[in-house]
C-alpha atoms as a PDB file:
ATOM      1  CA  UNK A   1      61.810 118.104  78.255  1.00  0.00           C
ATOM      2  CA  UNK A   2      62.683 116.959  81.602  1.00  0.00           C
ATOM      3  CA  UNK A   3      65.495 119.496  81.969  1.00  0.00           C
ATOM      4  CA  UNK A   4      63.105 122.306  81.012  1.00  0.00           C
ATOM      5  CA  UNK A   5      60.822 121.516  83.834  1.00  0.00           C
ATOM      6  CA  UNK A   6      63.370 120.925  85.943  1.00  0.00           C
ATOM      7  CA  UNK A   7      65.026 124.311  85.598  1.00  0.00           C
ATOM      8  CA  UNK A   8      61.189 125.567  85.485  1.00  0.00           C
ATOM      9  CA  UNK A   9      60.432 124.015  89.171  1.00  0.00           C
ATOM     10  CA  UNK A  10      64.078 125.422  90.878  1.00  0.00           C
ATOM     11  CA  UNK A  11      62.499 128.872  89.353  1.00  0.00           C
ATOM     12  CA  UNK A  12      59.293 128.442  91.168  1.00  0.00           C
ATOM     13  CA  UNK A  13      61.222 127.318  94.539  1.00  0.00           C
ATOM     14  CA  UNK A  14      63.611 130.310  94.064  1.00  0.00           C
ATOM     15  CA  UNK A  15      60.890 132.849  93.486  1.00  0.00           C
ATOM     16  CA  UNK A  16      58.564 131.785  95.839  1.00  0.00           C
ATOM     17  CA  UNK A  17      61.361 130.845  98.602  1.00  0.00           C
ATOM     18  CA  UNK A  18      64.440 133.155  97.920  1.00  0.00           C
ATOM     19  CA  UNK A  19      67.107 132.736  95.898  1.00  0.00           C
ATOM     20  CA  UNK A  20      69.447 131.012  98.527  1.00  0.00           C
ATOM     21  CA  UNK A  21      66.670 128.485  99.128  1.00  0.00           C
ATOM     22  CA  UNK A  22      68.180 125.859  96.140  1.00  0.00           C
ATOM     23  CA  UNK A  23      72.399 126.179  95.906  1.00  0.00           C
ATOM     24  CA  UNK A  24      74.211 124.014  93.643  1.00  0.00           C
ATOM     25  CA  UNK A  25      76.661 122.159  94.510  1.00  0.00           C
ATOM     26  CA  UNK A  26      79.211 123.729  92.953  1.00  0.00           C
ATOM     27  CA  UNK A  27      78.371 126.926  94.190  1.00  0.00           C
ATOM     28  CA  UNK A  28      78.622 126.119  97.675  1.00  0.00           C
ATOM     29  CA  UNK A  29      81.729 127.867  99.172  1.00  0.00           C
ATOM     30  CA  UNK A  30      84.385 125.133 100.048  1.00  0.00           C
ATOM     31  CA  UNK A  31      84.402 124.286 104.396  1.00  0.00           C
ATOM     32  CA  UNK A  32      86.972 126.649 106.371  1.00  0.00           C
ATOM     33  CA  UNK A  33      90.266 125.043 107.486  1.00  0.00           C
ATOM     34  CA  UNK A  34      91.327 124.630 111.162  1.00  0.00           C
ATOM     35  CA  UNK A  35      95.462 124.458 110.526  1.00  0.00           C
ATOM     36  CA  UNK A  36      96.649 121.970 113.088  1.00  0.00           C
ATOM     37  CA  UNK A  37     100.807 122.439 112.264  1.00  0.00           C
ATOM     38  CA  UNK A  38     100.952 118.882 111.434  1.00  0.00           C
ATOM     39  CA  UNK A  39     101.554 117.384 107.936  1.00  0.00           C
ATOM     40  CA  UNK A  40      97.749 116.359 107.864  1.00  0.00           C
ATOM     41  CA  UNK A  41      97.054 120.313 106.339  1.00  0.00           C
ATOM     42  CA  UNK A  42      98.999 119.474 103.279  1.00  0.00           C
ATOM     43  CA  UNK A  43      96.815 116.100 102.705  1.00  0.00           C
ATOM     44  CA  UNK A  44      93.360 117.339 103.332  1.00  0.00           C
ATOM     45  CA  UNK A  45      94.449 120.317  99.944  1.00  0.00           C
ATOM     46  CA  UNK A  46      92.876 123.499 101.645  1.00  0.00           C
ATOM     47  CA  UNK A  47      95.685 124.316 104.447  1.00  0.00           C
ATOM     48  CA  UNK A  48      94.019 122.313 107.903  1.00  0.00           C
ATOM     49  CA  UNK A  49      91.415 120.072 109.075  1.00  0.00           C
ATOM     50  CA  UNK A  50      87.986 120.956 107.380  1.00  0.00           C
ATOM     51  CA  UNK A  51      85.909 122.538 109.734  1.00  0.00           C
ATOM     52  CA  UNK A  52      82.164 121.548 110.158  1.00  0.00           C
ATOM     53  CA  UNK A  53      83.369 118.164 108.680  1.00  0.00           C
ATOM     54  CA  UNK A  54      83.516 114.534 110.335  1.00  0.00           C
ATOM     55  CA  UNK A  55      87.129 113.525 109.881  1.00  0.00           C
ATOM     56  CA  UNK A  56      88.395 109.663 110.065  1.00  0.00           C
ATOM     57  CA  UNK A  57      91.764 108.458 111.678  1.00  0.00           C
ATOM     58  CA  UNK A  58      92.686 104.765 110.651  1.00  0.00           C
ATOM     59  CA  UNK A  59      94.474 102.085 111.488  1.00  0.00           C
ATOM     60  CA  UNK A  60      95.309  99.073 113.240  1.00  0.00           C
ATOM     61  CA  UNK A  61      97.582  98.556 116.435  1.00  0.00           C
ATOM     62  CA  UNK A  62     100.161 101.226 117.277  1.00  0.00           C
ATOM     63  CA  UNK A  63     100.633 103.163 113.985  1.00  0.00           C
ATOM     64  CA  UNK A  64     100.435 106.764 115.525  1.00  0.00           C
ATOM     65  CA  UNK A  65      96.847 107.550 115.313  1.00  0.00           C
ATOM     66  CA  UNK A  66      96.209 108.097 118.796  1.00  0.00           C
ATOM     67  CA  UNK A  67      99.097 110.505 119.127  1.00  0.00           C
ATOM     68  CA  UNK A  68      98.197 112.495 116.316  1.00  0.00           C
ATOM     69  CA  UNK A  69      94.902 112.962 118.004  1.00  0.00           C
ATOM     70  CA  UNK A  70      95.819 113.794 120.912  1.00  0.00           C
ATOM     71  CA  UNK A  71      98.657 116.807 119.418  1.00  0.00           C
ATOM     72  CA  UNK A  72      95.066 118.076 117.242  1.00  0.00           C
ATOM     73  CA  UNK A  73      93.300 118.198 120.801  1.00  0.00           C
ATOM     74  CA  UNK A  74      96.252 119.527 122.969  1.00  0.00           C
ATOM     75  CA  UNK A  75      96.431 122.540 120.438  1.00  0.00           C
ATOM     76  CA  UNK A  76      92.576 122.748 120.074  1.00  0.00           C
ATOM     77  CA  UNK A  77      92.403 123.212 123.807  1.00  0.00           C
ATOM     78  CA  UNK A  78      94.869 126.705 123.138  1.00  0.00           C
ATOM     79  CA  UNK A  79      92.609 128.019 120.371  1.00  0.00           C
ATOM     80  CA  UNK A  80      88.948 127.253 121.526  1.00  0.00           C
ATOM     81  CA  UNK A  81      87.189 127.835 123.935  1.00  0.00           C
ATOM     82  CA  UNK A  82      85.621 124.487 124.332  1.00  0.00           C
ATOM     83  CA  UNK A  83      87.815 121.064 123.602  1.00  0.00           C
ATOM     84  CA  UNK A  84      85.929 117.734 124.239  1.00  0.00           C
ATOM     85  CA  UNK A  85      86.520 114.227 124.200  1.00  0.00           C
ATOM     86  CA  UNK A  86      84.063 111.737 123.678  1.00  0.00           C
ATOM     87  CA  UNK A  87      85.463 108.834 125.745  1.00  0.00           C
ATOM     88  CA  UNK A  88      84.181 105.048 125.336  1.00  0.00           C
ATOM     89  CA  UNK A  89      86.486 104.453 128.576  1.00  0.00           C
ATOM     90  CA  UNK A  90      90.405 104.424 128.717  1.00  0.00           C
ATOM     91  CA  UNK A  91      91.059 107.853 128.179  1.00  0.00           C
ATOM     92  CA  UNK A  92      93.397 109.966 130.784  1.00  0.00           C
ATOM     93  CA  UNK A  93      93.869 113.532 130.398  1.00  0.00           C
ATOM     94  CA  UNK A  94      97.185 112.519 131.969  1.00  0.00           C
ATOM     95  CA  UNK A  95      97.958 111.469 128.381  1.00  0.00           C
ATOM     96  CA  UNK A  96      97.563 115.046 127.010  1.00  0.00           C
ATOM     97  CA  UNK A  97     100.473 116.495 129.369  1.00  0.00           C
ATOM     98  CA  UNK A  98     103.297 116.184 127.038  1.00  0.00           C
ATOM     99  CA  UNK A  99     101.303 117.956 124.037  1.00  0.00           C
ATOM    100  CA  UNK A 100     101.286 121.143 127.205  1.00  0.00           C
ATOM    101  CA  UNK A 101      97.310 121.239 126.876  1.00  0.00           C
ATOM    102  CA  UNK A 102      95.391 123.864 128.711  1.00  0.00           C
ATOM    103  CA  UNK A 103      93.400 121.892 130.617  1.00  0.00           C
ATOM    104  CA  UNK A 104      90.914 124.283 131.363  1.00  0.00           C
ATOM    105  CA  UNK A 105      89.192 124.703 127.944  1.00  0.00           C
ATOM    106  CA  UNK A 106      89.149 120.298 128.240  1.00  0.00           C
ATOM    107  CA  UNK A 107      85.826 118.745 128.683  1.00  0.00           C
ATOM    108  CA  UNK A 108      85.848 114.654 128.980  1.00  0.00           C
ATOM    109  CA  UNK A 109      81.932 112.906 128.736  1.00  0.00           C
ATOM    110  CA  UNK A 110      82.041 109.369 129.653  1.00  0.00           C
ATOM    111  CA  UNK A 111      79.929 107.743 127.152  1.00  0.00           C
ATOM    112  CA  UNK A 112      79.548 103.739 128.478  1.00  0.00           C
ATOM    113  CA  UNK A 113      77.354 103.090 125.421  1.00  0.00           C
ATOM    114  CA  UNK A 114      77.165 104.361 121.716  1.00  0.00           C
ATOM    115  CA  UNK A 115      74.007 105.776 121.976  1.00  0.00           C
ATOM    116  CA  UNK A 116      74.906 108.137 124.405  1.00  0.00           C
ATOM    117  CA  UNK A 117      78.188 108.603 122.480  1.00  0.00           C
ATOM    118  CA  UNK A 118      76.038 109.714 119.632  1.00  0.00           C
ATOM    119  CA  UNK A 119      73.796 112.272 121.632  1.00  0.00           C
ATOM    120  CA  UNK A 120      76.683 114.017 123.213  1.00  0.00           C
ATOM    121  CA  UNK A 121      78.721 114.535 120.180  1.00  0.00           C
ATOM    122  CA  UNK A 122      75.337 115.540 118.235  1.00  0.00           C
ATOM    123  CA  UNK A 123      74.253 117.524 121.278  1.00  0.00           C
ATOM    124  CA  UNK A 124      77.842 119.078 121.468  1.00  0.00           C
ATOM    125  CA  UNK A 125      78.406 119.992 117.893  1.00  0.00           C
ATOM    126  CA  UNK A 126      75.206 121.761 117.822  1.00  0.00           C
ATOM    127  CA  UNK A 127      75.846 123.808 120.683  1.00  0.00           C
ATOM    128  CA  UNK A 128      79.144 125.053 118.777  1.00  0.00           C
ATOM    129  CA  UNK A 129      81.930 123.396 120.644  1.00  0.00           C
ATOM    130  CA  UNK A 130      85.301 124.081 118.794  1.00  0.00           C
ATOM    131  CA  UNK A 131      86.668 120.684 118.807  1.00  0.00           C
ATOM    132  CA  UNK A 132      85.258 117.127 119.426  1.00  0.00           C
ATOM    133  CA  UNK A 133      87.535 114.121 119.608  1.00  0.00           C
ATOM    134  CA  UNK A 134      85.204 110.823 119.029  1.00  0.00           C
ATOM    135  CA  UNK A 135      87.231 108.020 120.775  1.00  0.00           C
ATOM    136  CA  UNK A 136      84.127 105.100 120.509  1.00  0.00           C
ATOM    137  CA  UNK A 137      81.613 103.872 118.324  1.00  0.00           C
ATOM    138  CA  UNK A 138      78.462 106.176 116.733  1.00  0.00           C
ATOM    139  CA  UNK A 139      75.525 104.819 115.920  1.00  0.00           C
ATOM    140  CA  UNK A 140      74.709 105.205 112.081  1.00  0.00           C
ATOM    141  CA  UNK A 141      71.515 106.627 113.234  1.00  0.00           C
ATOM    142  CA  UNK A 142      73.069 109.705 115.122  1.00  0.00           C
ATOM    143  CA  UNK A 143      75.594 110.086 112.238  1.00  0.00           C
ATOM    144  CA  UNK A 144      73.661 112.671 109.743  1.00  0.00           C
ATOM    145  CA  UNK A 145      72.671 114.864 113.013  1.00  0.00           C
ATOM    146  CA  UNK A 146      76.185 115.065 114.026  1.00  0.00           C
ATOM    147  CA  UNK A 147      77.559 116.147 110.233  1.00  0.00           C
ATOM    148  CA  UNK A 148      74.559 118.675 110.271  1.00  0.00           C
ATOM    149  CA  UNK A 149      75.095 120.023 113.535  1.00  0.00           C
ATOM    150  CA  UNK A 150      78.996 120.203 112.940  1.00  0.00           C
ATOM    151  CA  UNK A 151      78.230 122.014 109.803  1.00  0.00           C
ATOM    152  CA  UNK A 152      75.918 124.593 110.728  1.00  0.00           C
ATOM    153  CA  UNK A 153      78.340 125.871 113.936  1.00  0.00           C
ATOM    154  CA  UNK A 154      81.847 124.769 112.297  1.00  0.00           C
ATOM    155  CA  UNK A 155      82.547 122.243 114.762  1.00  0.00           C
ATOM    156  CA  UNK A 156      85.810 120.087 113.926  1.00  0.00           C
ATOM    157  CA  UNK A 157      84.982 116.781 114.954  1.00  0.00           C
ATOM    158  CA  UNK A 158      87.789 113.578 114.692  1.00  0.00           C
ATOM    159  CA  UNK A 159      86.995 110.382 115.034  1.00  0.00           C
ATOM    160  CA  UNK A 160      89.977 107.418 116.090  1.00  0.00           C
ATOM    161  CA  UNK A 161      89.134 104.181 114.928  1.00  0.00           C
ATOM    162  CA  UNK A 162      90.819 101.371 114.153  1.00  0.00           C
ATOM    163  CA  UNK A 163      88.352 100.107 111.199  1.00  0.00           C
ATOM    164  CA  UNK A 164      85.031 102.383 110.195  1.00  0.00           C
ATOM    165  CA  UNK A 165      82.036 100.408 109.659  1.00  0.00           C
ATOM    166  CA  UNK A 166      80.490 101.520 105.990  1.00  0.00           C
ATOM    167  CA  UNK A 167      78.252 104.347 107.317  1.00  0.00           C
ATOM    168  CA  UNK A 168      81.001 105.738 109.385  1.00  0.00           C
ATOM    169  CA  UNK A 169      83.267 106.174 106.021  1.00  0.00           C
ATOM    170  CA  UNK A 170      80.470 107.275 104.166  1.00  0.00           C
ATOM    171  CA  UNK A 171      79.574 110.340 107.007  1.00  0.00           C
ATOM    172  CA  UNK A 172      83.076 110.954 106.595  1.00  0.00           C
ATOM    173  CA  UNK A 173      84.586 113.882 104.332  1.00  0.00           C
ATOM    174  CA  UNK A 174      87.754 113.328 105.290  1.00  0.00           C
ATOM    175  CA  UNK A 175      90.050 110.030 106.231  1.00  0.00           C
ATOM    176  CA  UNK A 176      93.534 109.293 106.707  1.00  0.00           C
ATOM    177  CA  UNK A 177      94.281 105.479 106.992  1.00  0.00           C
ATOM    178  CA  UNK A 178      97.592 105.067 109.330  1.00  0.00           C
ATOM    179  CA  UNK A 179     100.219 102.391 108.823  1.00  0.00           C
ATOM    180  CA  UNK A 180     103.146 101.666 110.891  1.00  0.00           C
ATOM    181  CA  UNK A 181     106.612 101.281 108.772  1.00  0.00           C
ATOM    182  CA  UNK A 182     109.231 101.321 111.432  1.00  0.00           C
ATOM    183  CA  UNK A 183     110.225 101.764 115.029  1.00  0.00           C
ATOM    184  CA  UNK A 184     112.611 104.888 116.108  1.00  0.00           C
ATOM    185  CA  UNK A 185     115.450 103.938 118.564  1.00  0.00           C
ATOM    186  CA  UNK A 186     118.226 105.995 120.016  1.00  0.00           C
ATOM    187  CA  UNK A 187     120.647 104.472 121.859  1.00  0.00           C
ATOM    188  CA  UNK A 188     118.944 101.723 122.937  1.00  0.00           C
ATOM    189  CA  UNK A 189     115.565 103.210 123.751  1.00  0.00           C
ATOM    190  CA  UNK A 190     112.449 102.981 121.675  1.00  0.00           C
ATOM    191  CA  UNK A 191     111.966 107.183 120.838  1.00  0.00           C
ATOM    192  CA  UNK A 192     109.336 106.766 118.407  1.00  0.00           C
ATOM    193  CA  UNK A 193     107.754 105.514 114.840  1.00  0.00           C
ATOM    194  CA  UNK A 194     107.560 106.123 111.808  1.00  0.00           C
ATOM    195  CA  UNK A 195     104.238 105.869 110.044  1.00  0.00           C
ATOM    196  CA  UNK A 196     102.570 106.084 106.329  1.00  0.00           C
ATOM    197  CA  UNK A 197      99.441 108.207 106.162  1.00  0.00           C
ATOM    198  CA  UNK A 198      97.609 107.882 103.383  1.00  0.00           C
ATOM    199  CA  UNK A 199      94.401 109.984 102.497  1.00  0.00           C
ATOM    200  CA  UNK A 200      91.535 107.100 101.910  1.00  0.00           C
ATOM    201  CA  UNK A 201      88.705 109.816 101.160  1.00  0.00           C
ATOM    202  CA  UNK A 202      88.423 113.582 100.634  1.00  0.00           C
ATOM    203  CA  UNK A 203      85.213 115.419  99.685  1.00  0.00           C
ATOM    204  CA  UNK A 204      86.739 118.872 100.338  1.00  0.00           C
ATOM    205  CA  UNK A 205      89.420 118.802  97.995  1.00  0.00           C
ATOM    206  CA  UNK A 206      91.449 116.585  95.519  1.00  0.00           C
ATOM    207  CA  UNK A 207      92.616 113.410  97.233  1.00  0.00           C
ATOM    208  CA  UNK A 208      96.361 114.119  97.640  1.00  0.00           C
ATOM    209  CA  UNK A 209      97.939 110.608  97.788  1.00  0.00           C
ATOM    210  CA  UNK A 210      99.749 109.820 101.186  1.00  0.00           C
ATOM    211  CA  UNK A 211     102.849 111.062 103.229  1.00  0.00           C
ATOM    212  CA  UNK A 212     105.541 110.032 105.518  1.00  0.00           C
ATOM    213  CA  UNK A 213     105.475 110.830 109.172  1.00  0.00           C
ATOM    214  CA  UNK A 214     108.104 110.619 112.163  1.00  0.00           C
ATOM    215  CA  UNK A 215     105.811 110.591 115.577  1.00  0.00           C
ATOM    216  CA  UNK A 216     107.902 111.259 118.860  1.00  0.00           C
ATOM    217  CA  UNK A 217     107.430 110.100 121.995  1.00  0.00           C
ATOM    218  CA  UNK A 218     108.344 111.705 125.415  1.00  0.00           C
ATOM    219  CA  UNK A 219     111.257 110.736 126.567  1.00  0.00           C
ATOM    220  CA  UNK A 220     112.424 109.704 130.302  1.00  0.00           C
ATOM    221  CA  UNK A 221     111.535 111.561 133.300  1.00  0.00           C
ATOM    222  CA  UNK A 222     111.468 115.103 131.586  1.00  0.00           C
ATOM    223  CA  UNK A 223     108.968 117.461 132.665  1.00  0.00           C
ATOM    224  CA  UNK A 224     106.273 118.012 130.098  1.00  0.00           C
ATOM    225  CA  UNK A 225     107.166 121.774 129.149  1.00  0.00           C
ATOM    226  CA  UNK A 226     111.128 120.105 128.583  1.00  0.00           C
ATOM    227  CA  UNK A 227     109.954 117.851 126.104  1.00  0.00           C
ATOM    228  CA  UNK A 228     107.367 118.268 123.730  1.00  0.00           C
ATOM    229  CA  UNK A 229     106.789 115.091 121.365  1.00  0.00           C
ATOM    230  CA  UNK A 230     107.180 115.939 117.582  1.00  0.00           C
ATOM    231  CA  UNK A 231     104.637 114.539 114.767  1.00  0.00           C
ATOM    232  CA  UNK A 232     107.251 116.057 111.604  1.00  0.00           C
ATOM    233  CA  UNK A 233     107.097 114.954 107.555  1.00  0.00           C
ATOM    234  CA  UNK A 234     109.927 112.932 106.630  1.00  0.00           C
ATOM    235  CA  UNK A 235     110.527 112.808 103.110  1.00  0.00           C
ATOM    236  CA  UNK A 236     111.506 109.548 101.283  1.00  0.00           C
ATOM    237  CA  UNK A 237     114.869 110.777 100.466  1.00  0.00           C
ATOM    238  CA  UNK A 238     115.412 111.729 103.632  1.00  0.00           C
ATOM    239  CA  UNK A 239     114.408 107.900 104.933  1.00  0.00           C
ATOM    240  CA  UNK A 240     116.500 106.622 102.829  1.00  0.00           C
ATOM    241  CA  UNK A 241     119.273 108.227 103.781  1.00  0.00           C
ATOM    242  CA  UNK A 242     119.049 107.661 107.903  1.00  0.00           C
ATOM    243  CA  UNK A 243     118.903 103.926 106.742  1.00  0.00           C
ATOM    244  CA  UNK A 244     122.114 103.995 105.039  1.00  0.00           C
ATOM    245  CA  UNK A 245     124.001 105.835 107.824  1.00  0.00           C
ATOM    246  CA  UNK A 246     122.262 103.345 110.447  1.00  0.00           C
ATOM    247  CA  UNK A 247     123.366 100.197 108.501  1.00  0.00           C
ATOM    248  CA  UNK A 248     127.142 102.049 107.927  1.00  0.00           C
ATOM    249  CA  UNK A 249     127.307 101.753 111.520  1.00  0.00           C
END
C-alpha cells in the first residue's frame, strides 16, 4: 500500500514538475573523469579523478601524498584555465617547479582559518574553477555547499590530509589512504619511496582494492625541465625482484 502511494506521489511531482524533477539513483549518469596519468585512474574504476566529486588523500608522515598532489595540480594548471590551492600556510609554489607547472593558470588563497578555507573553496567551486587543491581543514558546515557547488560546475576538488574527521570521509566520494613501504636509494642518495595506496571509499565505481607506487624525487641541482619526478605503478613481481638483485649485491 505504501509503495502504491509512493509511486502515486513521484507521478504527481513528475507531472506537475517535469519529468527530470525526481531521478533515481540509478539513473543518474555516472560523474566525468579528469585522467591525471597517474596510477590513481585505474583505482577510482572510470579512467581519472571523478569530476564534480570531493576526493580524499591519506596518510600519515611522508608516504607520498603531498607529491601526488602536487603532480595532479602541476598538470591541472596545463589543462584548465583556473588551478587553485587552498593553503592553511606552508605552501610554496616553489614546490610545484619540478612537476614544470604553468604558473600562470595558479591561484594560491591564504586561508589562516577554516572558515575562510571553507568559503573560498565553496565560493571557488561554484564559480567553476577547474581544479581545487584543499591543503587545511573544512568546516563540516561548509562541506555539503562545496560537494554541491563542485557538482553542478564539475569542479575537481582534492583534499591532503593526514587523518579525515568523520564528516570529511563521509563528503568524500572518493579516498585513497597512503602508506609508506620503503625508501629508494641510488648510490648513496635517498631518490625516492615507495608507497601502498589503497582505495578506502569509492561511490563512483566498484572499490578496486589498492596498488603499488614508486614516487621520485628531483634529484641534485638539475634544472626543473631536466628532471621531471616520476609517480609510476610498480607491480609486486616487479618489487620483488629489485629486492633480490639489491640483496645479491
Amino acid at each position: 500500500m505504501q509503495e502504491v502511494a509512493l509511486e502515486s506521489a513521484i507521478s504527481s511531482i513528475r507531472i506537475r514538475f517535469g519529468s527530470q524533477a525526481l531521478t533515481r539513483a540509478a539513473e543518474l549518469p555516472p560523474p566525468r573523469p579528469w585522467p591525471s596519468a597517474t596510477p590513481l585512474d585505474r583505482l577510482t574504476g572510470i579512467g581519472g579523478i571523478p569530476q564534480g566529486r570531493l576526493s580524499l588523500f591519506t596518510g600519515s608522515g611522508t608516504c607520498g601524498k603531498l607529491t601526488l598532489a602536487l603532480a595532479l595540480l602541476a598538470r591541472a594548471t596545463h589543462e584548465f584555465a583556473h588551478a587553485l590551492v587552498i593553503d592553511g600556510g606552508g605552501f610554496d609554489p616553489k614546490m610545484l617547479l619540478p612537476f614544470s607547472p604553468e604558473l600562470g593558470a595558479l591561484t594560491v588563497v591564504s586561508a589562516p582559518a577554516p572558515e575562510v578555507a571553507g568559503e573560498a573553496a565553496t565560493t571557488l567551486a561554484r564559480a567553476g574553477a577547474g581544479f581545487v587543491l584543499l591543503m587545511c581543514e573544512v568546516p563540516e558546515h561548509w562541506l555539503g555547499p562545496l560537494e554541491s557547488g563542485a557538482n553542478r560546475s564539475g569542479t575537481v576538488v582534492v583534499d591532503v590530509v593526514d587523518a579525515p574527521d568523520r564528516a570529511l570521509a563521509h563528503a568524500s566520494s572518493f579516498s585513497v589512504a597512503f602508506s609508506r613501504t620503503d625508501w629508494i636509494w641510488e648510490r648513496g642518495q635517498l631518490v625516492g619511496l615507495r608507497t601502498s595506496a589503497r582505495c578506502v571509499k569509492n561511490r563512483v565505481a566498484p572499490p578496486l582494492g589498492e596498488t603499488e607506487l614508486e614516487v621520485r624525487y628531483p634529484l641534485g641541482l638539475r634544472r626543473p625541465g631536466d628532471y621531471l619526478p616520476g609517480i609510476t605503478h610498480v607491480s609486486p613481481h616487479a618489487e620483488e625482484l629489485l629486492r633480490r638483485e639489491s640483496a645479491a649485491v
